[in-house]
N, C-alpha and C. Protein backbone atom coordinates (compact mmCIF):
# COMPACT_ATOMS: atom_id res chain seq x y z
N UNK A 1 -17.53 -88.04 -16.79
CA UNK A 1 -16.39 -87.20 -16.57
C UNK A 1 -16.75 -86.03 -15.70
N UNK A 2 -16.30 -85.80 -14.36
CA UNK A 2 -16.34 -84.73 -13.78
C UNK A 2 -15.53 -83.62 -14.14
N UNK A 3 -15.97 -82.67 -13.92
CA UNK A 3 -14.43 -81.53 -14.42
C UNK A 3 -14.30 -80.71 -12.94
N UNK A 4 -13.30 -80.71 -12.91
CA UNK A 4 -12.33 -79.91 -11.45
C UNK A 4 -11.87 -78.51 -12.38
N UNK A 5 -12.24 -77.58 -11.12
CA UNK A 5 -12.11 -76.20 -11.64
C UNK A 5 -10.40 -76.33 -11.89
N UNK A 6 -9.82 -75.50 -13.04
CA UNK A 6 -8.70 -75.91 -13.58
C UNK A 6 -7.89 -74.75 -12.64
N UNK A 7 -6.12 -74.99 -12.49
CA UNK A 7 -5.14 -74.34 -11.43
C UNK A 7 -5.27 -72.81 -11.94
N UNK A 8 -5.72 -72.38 -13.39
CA UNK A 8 -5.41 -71.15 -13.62
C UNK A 8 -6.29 -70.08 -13.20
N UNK A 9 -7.45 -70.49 -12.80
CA UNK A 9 -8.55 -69.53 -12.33
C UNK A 9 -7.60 -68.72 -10.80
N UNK A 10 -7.48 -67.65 -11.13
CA UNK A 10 -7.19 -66.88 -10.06
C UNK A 10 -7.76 -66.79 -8.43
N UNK A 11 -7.55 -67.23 -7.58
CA UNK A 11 -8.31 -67.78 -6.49
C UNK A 11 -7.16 -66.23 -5.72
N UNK A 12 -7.54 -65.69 -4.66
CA UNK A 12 -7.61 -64.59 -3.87
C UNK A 12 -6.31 -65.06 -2.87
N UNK A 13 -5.36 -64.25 -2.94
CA UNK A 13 -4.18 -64.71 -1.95
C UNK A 13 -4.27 -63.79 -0.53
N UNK A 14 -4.76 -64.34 0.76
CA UNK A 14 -5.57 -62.62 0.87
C UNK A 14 -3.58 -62.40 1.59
N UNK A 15 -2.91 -62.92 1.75
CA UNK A 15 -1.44 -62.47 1.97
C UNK A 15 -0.90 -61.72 0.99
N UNK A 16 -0.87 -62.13 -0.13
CA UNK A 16 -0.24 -61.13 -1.22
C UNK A 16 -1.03 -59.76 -1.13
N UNK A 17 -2.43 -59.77 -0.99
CA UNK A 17 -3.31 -58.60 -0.84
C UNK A 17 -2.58 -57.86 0.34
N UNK A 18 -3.07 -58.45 1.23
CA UNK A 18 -2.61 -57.78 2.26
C UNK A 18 -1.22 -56.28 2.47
N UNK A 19 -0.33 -57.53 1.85
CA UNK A 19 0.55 -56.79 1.63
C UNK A 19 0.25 -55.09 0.72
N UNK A 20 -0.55 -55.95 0.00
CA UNK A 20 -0.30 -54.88 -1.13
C UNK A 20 -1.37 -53.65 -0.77
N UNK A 21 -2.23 -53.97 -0.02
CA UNK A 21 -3.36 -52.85 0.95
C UNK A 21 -2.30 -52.58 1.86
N UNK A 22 -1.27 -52.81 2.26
CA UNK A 22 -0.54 -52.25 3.25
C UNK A 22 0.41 -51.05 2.62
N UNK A 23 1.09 -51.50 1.28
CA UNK A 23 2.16 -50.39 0.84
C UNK A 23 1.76 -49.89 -0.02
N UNK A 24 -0.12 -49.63 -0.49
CA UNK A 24 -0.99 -48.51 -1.28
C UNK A 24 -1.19 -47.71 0.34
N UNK A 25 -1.49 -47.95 1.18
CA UNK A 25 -1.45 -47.18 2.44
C UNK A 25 -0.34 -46.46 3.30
N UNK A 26 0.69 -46.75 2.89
CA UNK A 26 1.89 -47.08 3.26
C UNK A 26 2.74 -45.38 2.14
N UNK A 27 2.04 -45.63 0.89
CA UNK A 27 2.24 -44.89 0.04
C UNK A 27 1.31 -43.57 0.06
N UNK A 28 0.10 -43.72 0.26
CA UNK A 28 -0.83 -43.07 0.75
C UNK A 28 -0.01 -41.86 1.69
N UNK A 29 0.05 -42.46 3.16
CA UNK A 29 0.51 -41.79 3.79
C UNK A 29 2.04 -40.81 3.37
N UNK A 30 2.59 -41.67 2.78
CA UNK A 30 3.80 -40.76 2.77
C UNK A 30 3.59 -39.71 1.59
N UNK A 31 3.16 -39.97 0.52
CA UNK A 31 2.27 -38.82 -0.33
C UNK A 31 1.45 -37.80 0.32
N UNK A 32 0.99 -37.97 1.30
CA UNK A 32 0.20 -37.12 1.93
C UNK A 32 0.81 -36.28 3.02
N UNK A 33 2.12 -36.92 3.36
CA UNK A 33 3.24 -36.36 4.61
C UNK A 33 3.92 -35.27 3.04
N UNK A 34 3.73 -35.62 2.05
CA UNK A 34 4.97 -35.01 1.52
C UNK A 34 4.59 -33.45 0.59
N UNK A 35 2.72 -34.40 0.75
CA UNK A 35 1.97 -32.84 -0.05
C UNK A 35 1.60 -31.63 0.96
N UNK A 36 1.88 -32.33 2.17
CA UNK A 36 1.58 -31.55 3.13
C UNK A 36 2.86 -30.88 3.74
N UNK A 37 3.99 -30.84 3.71
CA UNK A 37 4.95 -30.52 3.88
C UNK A 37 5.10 -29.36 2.87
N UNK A 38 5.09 -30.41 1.23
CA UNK A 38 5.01 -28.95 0.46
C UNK A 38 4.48 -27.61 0.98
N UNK A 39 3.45 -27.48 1.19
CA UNK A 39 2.07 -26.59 1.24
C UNK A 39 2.85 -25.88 2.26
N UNK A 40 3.06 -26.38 3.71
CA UNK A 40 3.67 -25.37 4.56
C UNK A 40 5.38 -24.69 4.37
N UNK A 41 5.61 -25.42 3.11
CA UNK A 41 6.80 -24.40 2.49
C UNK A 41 5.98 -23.39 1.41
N UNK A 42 5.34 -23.45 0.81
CA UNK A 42 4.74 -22.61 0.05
C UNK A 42 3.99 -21.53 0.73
N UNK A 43 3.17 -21.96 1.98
CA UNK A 43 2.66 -20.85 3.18
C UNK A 43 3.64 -20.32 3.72
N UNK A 44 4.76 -20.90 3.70
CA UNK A 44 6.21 -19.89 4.56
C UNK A 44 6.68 -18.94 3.55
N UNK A 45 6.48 -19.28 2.45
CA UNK A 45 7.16 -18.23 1.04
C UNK A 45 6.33 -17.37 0.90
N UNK A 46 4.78 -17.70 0.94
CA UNK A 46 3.98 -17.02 0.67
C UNK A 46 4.12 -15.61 2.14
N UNK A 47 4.23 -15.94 3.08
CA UNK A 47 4.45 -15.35 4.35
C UNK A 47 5.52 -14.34 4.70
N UNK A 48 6.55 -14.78 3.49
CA UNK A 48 7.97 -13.99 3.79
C UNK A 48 7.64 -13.01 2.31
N UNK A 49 7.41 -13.36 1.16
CA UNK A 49 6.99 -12.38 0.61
C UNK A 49 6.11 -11.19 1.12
N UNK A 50 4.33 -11.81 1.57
CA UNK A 50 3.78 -10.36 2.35
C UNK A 50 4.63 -9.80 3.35
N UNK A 51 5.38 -10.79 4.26
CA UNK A 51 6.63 -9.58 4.82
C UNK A 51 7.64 -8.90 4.67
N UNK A 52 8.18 -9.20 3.67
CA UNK A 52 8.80 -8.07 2.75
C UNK A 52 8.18 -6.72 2.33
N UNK A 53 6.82 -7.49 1.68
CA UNK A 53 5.89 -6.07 1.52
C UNK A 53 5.78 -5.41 2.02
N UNK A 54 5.42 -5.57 3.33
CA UNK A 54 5.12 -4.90 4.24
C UNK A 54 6.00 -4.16 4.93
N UNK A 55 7.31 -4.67 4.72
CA UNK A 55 8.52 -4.11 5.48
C UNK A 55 8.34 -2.91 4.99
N UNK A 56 8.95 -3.23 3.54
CA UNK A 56 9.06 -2.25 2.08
C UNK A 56 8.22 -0.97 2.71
N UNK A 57 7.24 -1.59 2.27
CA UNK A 57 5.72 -0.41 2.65
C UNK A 57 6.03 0.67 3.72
N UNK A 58 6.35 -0.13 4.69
CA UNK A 58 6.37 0.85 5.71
C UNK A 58 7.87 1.40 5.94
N UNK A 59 8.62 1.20 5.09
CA UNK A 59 10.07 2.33 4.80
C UNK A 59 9.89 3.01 4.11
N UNK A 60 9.27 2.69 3.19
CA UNK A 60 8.81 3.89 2.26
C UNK A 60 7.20 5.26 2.40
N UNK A 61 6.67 4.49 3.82
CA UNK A 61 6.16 5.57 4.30
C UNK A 61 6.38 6.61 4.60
N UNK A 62 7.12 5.93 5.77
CA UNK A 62 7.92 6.41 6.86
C UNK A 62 9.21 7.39 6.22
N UNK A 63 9.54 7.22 5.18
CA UNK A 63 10.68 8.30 4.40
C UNK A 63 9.43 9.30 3.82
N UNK A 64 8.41 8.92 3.36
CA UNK A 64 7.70 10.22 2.69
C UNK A 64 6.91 10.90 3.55
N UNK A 65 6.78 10.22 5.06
CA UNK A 65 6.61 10.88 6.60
C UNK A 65 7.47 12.27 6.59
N UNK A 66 8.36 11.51 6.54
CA UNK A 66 9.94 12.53 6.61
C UNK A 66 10.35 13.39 5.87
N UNK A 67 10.09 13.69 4.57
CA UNK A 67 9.94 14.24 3.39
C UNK A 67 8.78 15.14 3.58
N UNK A 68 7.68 14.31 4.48
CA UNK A 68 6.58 15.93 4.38
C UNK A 68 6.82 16.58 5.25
N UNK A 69 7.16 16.28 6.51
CA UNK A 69 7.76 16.86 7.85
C UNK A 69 8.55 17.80 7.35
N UNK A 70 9.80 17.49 6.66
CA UNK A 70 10.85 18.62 6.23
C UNK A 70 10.03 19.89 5.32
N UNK A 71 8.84 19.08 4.43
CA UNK A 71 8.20 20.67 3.18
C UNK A 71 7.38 21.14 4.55
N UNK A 72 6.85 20.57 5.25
CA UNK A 72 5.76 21.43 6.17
C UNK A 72 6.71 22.91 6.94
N UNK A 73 7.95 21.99 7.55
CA UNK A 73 8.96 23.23 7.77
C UNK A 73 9.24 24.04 7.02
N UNK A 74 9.76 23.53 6.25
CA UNK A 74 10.41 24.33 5.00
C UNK A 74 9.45 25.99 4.58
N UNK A 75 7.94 25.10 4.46
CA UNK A 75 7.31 26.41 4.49
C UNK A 75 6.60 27.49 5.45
N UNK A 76 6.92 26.57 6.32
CA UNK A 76 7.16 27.54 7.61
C UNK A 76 7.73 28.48 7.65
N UNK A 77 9.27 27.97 7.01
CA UNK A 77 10.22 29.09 7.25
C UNK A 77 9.97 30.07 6.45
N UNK A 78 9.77 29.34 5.26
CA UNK A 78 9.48 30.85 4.13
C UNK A 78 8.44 31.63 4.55
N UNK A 79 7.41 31.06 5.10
CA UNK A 79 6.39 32.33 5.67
C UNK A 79 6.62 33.07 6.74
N UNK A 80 7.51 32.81 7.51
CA UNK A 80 8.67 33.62 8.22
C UNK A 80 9.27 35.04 7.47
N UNK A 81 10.17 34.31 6.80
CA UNK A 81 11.24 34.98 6.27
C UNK A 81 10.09 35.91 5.21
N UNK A 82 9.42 35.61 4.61
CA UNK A 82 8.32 36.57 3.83
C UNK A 82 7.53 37.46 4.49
N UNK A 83 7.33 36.53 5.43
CA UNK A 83 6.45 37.73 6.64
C UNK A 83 7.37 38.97 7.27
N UNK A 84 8.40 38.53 7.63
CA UNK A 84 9.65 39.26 8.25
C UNK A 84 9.84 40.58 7.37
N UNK A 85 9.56 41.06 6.20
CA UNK A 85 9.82 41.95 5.37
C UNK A 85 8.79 43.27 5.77
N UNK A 86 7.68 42.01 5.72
CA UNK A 86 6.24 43.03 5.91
C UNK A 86 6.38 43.15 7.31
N UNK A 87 6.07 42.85 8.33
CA UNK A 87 5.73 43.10 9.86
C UNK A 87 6.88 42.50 11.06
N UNK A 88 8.00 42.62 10.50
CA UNK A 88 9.32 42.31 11.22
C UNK A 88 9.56 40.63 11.36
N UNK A 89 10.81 40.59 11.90
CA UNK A 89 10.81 39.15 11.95
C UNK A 89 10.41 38.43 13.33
N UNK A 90 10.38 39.07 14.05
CA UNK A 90 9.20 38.83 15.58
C UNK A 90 8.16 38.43 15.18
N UNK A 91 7.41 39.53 14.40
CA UNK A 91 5.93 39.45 14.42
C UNK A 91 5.84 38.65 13.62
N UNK A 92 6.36 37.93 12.54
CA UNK A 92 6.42 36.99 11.58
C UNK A 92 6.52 35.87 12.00
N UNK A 93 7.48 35.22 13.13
CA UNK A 93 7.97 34.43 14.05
C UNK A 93 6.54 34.06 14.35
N UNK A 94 5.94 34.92 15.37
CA UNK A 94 4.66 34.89 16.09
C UNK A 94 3.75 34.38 15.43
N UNK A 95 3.34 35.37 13.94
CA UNK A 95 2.14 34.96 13.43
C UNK A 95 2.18 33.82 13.01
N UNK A 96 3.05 33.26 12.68
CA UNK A 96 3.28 31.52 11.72
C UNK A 96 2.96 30.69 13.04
N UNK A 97 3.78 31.05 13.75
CA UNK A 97 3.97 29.98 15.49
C UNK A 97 1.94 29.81 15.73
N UNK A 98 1.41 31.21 15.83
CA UNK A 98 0.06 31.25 16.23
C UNK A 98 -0.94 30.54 15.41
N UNK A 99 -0.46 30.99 13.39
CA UNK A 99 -1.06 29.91 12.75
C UNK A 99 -1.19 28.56 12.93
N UNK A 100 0.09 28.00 13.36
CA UNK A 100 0.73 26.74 12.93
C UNK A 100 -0.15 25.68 14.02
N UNK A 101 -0.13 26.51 15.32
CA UNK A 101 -0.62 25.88 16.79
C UNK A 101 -2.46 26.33 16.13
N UNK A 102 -2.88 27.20 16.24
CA UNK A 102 -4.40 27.23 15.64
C UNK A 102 -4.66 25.65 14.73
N UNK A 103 -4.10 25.93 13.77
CA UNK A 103 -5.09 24.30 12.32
C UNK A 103 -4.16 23.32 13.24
N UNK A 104 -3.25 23.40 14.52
CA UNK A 104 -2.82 21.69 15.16
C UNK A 104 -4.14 22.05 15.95
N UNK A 105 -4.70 22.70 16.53
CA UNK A 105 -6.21 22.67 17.38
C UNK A 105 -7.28 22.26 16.58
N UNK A 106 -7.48 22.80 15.60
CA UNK A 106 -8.46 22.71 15.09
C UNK A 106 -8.67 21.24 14.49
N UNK A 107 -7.55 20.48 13.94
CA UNK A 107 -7.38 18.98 13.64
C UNK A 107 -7.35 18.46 15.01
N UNK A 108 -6.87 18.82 16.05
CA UNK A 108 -7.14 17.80 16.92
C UNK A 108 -8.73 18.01 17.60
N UNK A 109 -9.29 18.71 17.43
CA UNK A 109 -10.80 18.84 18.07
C UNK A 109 -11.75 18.49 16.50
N UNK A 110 -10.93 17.90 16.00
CA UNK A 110 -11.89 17.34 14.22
C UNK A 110 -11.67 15.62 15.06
N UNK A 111 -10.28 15.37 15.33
CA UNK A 111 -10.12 13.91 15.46
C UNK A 111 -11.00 13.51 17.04
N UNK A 112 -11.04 14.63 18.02
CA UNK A 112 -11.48 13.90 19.36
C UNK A 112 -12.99 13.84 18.81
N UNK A 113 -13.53 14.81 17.73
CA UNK A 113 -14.87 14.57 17.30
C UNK A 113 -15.05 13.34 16.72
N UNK A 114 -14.26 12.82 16.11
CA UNK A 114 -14.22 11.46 15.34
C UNK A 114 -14.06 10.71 16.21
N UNK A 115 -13.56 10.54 17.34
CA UNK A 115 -13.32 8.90 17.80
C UNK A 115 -14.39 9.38 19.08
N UNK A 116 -15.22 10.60 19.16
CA UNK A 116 -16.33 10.32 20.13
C UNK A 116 -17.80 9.86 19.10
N UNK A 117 -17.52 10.18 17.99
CA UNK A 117 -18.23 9.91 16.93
C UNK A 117 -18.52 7.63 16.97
N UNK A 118 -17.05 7.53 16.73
CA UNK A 118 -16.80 6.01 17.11
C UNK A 118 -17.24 5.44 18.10
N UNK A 119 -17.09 6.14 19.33
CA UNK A 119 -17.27 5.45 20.57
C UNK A 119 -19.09 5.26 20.59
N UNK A 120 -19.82 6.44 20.51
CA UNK A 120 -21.17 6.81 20.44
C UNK A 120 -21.51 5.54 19.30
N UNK A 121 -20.95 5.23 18.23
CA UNK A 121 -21.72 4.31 17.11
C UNK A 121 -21.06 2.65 17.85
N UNK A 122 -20.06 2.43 18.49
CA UNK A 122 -19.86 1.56 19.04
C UNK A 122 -20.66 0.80 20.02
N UNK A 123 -20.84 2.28 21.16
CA UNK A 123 -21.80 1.70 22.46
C UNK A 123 -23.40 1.32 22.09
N UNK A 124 -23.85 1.94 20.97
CA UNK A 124 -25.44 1.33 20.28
C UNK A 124 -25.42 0.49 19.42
């Protein structure tokens, strides 16, 4: 008695394979079109949030810019109007005007010291 390998042993369809290496690839790709799509909506959210921040940020500088601008005047004036009692309101005028222009010199010959400071640590 010979024996013949029997019909149920699974023998390799490479067509049915085929197929089926085609739409695990097939699937592949579009999983990978679709995680990747995600991601650049999540980098766009992520993107519009820090720009919000940032908007934010810089309105709310820019108002407490404005807010110190007005106290810096403000006490300007009063050292005016205080000075004005003691040494007239000319000479009061003057001395604040002369203060005020003096410490804008003196900060700006602090800052040209600083960015020759920069330039000098730059060029070595």
């Amino acid at each position: 008695m010979t024996q013949e390998p029997a019909d149920t042993v699974a023998t390799p369809q490479t067509e049915g394979n085929e197929e089926s290496v085609r739409a695990t690839f097939a699937r592949l790709y579009t999983d990978g079109r679709a995680y990747a799509q995600a991601e650049v909506e999540r980098q766009k959210l992520r993107a519009g949030i820090a720009g919000a921040g940032v908007r934010n940020a810089a309105i709310l500088g820019i108002v407490a810019l404005m807010l110190l601008f007005a106290a810096i005047v403000t006490l300007l004036i009063g050292l005016v109007i205080a000075l004005s009692a003691m040494i007239g309101p000319l000479w009061a005028t003057l001395a604040v005007f002369g203060g005020a222009v003096l410490i804008a010199v003196l900060l700006l010959l602090l800052a040209k010291g600083q960015i020759s400071h920069m330039l000098k640590t730059i060029k070595s």
